[in-house]
Protein backbone atom coordinates (compact mmCIF):
# COMPACT_ATOMS: atom_id res chain seq x y z
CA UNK A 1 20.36 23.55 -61.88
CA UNK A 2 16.73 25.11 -61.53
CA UNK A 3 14.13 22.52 -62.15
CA UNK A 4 11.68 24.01 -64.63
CA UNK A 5 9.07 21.45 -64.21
CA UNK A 6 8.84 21.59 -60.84
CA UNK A 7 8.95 25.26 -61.14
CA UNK A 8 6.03 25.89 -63.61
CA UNK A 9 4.20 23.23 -61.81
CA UNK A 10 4.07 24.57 -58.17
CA UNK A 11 3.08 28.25 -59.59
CA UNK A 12 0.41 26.72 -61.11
CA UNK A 13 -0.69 25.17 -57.55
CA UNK A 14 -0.26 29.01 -56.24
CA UNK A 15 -2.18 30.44 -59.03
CA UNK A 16 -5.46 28.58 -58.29
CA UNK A 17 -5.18 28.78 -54.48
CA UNK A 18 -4.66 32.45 -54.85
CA UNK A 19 -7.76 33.22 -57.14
CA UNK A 20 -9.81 30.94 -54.76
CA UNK A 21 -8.14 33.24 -51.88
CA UNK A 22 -8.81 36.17 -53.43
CA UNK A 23 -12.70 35.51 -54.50
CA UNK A 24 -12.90 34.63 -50.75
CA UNK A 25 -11.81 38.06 -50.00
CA UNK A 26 -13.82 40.22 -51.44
CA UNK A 27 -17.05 38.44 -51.25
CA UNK A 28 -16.43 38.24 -47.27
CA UNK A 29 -15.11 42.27 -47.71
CA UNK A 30 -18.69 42.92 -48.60
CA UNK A 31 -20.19 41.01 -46.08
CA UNK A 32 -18.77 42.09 -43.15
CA UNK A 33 -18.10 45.38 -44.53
CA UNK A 34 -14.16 45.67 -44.17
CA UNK A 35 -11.69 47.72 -46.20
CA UNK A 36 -9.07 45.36 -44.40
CA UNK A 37 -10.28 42.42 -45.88
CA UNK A 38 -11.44 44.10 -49.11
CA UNK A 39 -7.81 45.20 -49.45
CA UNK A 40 -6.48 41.76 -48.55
CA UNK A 41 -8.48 40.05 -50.99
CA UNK A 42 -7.66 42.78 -54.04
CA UNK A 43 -3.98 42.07 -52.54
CA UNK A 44 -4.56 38.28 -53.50
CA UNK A 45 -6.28 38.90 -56.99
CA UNK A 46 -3.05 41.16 -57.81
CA UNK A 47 -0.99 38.47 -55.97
CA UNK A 48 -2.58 35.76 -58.69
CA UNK A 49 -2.05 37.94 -61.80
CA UNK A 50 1.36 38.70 -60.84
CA UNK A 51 1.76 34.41 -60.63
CA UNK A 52 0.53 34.61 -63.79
CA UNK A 53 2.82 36.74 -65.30
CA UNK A 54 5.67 34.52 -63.74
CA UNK A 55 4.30 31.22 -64.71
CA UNK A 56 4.84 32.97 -68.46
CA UNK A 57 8.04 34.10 -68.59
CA UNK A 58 9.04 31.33 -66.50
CA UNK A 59 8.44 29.23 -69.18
CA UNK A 60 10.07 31.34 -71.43
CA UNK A 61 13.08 31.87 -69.84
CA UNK A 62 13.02 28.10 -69.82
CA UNK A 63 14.01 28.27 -74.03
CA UNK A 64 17.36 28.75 -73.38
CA UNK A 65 18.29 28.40 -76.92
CA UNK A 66 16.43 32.17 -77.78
CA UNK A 67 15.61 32.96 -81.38
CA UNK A 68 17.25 35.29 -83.73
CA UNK A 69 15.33 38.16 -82.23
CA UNK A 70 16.56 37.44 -78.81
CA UNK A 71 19.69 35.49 -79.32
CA UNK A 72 20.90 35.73 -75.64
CA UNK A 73 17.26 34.27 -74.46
CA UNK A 74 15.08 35.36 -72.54
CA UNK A 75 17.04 35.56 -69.03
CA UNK A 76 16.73 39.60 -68.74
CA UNK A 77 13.35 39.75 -68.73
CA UNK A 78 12.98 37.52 -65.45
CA UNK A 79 14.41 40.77 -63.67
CA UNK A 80 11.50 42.64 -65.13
CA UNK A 81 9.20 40.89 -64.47
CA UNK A 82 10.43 40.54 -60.52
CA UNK A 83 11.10 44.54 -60.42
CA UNK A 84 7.61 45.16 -61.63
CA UNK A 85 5.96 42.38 -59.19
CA UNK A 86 7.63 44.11 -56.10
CA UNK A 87 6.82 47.63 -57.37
CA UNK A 88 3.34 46.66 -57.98
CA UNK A 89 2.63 45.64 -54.47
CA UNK A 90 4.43 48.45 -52.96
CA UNK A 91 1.97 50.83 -55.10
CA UNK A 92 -1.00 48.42 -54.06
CA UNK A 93 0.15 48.69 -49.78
CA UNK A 94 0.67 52.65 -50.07
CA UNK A 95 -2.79 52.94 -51.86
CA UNK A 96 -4.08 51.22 -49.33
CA UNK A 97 -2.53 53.04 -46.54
CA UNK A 98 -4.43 55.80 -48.05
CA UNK A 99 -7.95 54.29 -47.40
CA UNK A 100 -7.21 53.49 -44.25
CA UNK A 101 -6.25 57.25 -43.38
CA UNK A 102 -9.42 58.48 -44.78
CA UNK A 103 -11.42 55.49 -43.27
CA UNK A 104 -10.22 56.96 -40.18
CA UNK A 105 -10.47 60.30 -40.45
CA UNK A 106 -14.54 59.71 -41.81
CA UNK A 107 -15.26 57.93 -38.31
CA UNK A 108 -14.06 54.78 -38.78
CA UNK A 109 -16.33 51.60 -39.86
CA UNK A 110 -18.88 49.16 -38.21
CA UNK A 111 -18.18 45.84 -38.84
CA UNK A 112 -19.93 42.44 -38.65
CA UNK A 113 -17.41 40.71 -36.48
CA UNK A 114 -19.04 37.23 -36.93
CA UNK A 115 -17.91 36.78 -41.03
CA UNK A 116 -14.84 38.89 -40.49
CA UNK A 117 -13.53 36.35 -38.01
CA UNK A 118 -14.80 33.31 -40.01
CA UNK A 119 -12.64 34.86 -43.22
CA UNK A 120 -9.23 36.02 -41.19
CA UNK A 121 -9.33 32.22 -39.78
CA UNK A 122 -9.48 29.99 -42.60
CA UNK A 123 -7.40 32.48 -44.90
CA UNK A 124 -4.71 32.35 -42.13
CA UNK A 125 -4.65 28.85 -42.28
CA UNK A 126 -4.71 28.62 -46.10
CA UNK A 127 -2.10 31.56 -46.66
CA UNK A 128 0.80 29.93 -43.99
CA UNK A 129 0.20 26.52 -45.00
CA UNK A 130 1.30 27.63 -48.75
CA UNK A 131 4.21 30.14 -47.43
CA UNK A 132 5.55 27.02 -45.60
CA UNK A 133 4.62 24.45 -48.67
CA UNK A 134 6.64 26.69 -51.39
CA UNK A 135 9.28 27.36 -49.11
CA UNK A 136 10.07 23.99 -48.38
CA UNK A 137 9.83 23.16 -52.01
CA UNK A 138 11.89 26.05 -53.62
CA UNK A 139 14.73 23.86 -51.13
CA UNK A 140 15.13 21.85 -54.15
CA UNK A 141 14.13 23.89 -56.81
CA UNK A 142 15.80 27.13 -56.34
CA UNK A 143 13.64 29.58 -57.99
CA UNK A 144 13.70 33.46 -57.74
CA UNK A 145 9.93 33.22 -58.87
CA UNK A 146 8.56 30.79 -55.85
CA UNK A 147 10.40 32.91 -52.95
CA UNK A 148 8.97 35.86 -54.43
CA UNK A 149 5.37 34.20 -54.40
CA UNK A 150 5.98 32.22 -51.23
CA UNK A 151 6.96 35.95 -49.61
CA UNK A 152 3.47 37.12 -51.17
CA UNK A 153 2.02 34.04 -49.37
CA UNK A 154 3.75 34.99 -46.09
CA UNK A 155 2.65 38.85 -46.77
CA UNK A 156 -0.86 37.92 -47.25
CA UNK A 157 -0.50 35.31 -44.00
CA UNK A 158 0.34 38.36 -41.97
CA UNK A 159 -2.16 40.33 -42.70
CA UNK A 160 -4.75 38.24 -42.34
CA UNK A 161 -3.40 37.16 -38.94
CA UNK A 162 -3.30 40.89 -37.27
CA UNK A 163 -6.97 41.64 -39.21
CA UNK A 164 -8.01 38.17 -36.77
CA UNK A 165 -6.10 39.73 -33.73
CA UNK A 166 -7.75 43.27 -34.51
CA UNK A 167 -11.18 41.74 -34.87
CA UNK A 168 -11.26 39.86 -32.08
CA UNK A 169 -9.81 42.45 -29.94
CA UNK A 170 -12.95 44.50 -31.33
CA UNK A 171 -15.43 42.59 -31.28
CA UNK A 172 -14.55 42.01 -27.44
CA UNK A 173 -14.76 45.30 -26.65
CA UNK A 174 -17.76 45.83 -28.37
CA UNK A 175 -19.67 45.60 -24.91
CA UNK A 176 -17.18 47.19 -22.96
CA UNK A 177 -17.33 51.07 -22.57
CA UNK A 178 -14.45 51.39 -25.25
CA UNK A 179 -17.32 49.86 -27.84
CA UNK A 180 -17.29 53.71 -29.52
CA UNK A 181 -13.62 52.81 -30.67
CA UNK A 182 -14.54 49.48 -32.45
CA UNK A 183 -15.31 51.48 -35.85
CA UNK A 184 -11.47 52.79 -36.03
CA UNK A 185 -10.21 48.89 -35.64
CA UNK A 186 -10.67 48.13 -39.74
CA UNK A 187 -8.76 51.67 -40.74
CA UNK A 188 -5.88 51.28 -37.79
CA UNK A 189 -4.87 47.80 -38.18
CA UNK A 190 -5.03 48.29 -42.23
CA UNK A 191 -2.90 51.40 -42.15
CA UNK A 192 -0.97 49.55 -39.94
CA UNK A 193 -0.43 46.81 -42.30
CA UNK A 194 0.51 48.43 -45.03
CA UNK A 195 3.38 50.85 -43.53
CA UNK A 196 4.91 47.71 -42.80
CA UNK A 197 4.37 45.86 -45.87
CA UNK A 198 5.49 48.43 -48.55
CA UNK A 199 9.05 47.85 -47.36
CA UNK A 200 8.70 44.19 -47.85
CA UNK A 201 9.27 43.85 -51.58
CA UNK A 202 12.64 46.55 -51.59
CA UNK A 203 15.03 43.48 -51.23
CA UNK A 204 13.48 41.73 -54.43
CA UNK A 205 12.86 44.89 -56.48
CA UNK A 206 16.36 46.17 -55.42
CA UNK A 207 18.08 42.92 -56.99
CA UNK A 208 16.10 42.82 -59.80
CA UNK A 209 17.61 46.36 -60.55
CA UNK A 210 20.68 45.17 -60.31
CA UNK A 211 21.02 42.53 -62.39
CA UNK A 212 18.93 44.89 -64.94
CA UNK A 213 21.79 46.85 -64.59
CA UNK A 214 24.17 44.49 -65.10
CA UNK A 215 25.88 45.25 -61.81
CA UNK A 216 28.84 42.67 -61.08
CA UNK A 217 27.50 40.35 -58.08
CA UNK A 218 30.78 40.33 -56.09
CA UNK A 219 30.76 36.87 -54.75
CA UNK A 220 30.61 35.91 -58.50
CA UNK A 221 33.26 38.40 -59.31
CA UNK A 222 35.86 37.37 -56.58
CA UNK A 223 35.25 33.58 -57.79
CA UNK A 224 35.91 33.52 -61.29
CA UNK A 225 39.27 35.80 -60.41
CA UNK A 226 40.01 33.71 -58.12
CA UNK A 227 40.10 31.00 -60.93
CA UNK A 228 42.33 33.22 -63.17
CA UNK A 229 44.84 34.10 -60.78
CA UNK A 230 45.84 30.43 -60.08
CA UNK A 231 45.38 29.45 -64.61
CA UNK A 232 47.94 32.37 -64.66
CA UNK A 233 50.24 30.94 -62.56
CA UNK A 234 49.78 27.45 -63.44
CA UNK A 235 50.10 28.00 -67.13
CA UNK A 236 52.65 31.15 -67.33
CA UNK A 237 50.21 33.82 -68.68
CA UNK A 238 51.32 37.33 -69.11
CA UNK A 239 47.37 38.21 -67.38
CA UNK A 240 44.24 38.43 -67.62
CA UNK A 241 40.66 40.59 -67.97
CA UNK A 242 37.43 39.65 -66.89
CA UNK A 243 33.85 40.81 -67.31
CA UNK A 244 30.46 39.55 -65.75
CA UNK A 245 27.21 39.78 -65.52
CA UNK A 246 24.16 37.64 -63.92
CA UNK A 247 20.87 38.18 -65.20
CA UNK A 248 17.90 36.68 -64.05
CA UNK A 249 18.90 32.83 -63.44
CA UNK A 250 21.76 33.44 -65.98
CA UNK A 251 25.60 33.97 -65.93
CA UNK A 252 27.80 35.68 -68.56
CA UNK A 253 31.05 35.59 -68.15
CA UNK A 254 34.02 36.60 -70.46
CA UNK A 255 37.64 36.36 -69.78
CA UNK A 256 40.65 37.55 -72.07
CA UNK A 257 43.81 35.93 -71.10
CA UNK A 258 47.29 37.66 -71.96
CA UNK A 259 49.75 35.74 -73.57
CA UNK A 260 53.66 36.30 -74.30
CA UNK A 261 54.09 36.90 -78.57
CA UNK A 262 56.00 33.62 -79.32
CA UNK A 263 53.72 31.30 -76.72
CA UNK A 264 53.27 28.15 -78.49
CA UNK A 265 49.55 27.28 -79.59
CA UNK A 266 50.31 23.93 -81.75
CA UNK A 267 47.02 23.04 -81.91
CA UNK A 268 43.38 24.27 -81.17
CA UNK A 269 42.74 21.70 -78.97
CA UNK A 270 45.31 23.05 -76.61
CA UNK A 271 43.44 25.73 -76.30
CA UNK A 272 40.60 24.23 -75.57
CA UNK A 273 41.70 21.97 -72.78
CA UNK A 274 42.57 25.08 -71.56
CA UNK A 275 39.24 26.68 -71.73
CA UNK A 276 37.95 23.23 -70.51
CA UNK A 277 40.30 23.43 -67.68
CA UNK A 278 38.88 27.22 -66.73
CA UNK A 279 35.33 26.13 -66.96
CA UNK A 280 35.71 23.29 -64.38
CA UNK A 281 37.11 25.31 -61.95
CA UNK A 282 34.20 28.05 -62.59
CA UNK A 283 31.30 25.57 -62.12
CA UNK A 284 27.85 25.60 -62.90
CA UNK A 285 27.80 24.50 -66.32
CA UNK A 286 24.83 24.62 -67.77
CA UNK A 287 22.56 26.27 -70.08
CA UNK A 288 22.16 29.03 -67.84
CA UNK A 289 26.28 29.68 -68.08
CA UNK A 290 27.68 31.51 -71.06
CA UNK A 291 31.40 31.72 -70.99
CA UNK A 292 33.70 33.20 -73.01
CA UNK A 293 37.36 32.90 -73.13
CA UNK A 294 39.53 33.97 -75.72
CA UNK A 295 43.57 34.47 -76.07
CA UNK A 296 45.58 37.59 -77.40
CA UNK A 297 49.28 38.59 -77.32
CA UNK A 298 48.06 41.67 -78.36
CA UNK A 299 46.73 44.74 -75.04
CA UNK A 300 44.57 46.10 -77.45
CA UNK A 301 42.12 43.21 -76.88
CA UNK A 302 42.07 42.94 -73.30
């Protein structure tokens, strides 16, 4: 089961290094004069409101128990909130892409080498050390929200590391007789960048959509049938439907089970041991699981 706590609690940790990140970004941006390092610290401000967002609903989705407005809970809008994170950067790398194209095409950009270096250092070693802290952590906790952020953390880790290989490369040539080129190092290495990084998010926002969708995971699909097929046997059912959905960090499942007219029910706890029986074999109780199972002699129902 997802730990909540630990959960709300590492975001938190996330949120502050990011803002501190970010602020680092663009005040070094101005200084030296890069739209690479402008673009990675506006990355990181976006990067912390976006944590923001999921600290929020994580803690919603964390009131299982809903209201009567929302008496399902609050699982589908985890999806949401994951679809429009990974769409959001996307936009933010193509807009970028953009300014490094014109950057380019207006003759490039002089740079001071000295605080761009001193900024794609200690942001390198700030951005891995928290991809490799969250990863390691999510281990145990299992949340769709921390290997999103950790992948923003790894995202932001390489950009900053080919800025530090661009500038350097630069600045070294800067008293070579390629020094004319040095100005198109800030727009290449962003554009770059970014061509590569807009793909990065597709995995996340493409299973967000699904689950928005309610598309069947088949793994979860070929389980629970799996499950059926031997209750069947075991008990003598006629057969059975089933329909499911995962959303967010939650699982709905409902099975109908087709019974013979005169099978004997002599008592509703009977059926329940059934039920009980079903559920075990499923797994993953929890609050996170809602399962339904219900009996019929009649096909109407199934």
């Amino acid at each position: 089961m997802l730990d909540a706590a630990a959960e709300q609690r590492l975001l938190k940790i996330s949120i502050g290094v990011t803002v501190v990140v970010a602020s680092f970004g663009v005040v070094f941006g101005l200084l030296s004069g890069s739209l690479s390092i402008m673009f990675d610290g506006m990355f990181s401000a976006i990067d912390a409101a976006m944590s923001v967002l999921a600290l929020f609903v994580a803690r919603l989705v964390s009131r299982s128990e809903g209201n009567r407005r929302f008496q399902f809970g609050f699982w589908h809008i985890e999806p949401m909130v994951l679809a429009f994170n990974g769409v959001t950067l996307m936009v933010l790398s193509l807009y970028a892409f953009i300014n490094a194209v014109s950057s380019f095409l207006g003759g490039g950009r002089q740079l001071a080498f000295d605080w761009a270096i001193v900024y794609a250092v200690t942001v390198c070693v700030v951005c891995f050390g928290m991809f490799f802290y969250e990863r390691r952590l999510n281990r145990r906790i299992g949340s769709d929200f921390v290997r999103l952020d950790a992948q923003s953390w790894l995202m932001s880790a390489s950009i900053t590391s080919a800025l530090l290989v661009a500038f350097v490369i630069a600045w070294a040539m800067k008293e070579t007789r390629y020094a004319a080129l040095t100005p198109y190092a800030d727009p290449v290495v962003l554009a770059a960048l970014t061509i590569c990084l807009v793909f990065v998010p597709i995995g996340t926002v493409r299973k967000a959509l699904t689950e928005m969708l309610l598309i069947t995971p088949p793994e979860l699909d070929a389980h629970v049938r799996g499950v059926m097929e031997k209750i069947v046997a075991r008990h003598g059912f006629k057969s059975f439907t089933s329909y499911m959905a995962k959303v967010g960090r939650a699982q709905f499942i409902e099975i109908h089970i087709a019974v013979a007219a005169d099978w004997p029910l002599n008592s509703i706890a009977k059926a329940d041991s059934i039920r009980r029986e079903i559920a075990e074999a499923i797994g993953g109780e929890g609050p996170e699981r809602w399962l339904t199972i219900d009996f019929t002699a009649d096909p109407r129902w199934l």
